[in-house]
Protein backbone atom coordinates (compact mmCIF):
# COMPACT_ATOMS: atom_id res chain seq x y z
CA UNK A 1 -3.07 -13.66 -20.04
CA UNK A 2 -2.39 -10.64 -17.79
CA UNK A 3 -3.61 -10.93 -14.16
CA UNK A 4 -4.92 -7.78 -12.85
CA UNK A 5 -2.98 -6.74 -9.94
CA UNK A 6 -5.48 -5.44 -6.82
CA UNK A 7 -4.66 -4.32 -3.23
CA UNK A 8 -6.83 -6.46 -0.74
CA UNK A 9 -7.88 -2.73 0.16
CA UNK A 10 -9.63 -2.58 -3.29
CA UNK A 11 -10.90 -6.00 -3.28
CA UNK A 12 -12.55 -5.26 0.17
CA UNK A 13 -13.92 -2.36 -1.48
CA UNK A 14 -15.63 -4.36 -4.77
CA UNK A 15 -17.00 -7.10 -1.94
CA UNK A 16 -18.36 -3.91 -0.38
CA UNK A 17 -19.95 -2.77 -3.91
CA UNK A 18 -21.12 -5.72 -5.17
CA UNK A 19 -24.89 -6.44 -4.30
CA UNK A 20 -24.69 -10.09 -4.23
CA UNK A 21 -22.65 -10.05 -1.44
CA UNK A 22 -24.12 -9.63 2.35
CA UNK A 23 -23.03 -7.15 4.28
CA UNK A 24 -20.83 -7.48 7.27
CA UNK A 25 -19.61 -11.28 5.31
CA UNK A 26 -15.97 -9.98 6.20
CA UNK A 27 -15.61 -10.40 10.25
CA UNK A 28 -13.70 -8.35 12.37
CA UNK A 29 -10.47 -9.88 12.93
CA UNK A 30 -10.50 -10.37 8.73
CA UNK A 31 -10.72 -6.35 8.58
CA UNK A 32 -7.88 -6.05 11.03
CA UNK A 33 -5.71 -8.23 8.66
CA UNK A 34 -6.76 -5.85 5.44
CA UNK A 35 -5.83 -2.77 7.79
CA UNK A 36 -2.71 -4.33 8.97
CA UNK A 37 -1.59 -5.15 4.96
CA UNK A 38 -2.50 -1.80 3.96
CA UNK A 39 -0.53 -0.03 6.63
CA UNK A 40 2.39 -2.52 5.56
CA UNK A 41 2.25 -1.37 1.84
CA UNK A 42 1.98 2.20 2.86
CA UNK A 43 4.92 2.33 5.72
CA UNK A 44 7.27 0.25 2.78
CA UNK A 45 6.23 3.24 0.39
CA UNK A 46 7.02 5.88 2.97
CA UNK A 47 10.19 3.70 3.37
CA UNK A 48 11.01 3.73 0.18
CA UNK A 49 10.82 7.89 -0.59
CA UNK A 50 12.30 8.18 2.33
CA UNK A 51 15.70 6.14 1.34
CA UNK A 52 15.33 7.94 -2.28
CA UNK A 53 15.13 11.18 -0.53
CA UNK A 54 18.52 10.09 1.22
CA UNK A 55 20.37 9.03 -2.18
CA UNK A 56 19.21 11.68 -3.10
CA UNK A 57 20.67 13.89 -1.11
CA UNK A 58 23.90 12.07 -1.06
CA UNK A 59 24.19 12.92 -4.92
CA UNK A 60 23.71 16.75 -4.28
CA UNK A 61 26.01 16.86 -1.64
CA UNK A 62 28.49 14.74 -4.09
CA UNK A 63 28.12 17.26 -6.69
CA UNK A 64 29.01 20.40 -4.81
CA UNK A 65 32.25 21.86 -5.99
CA UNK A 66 34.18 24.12 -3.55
């Protein structure tokens, strides 16, 4: 059985969505955690271009001839 895979950003947003739930259930400090998480995932993204864009480099410079 395959286990869909959701940030907590998208599971905020389906507790948002969903009628059954009341609004404002999540309290503040529990929003700060989802903010702090999503900023994690994005900065280790932007990390992780950013180290590609490096290599990548590296391999141009590499295969210049003079």
């Amino acid at each position: 059985m395959e286990i869909e895979k959701k940030s907590l950003a998208n599971l905020y947003m389906d507790t948002k969505n969903d009628s059954s739930c009341k609004e404002g259930s999540l309290d503040f400090s529990s929003l700060l955690i989802i903010d702090l998480i999503v900023n994690a995932e994005a900065q280790a993204i932007i990390k992780k271009n950013f180290l590609l864009g490096i290599e990548n480099s590296r391999i141009q410079v590499n295969n210049i001839k003079i």
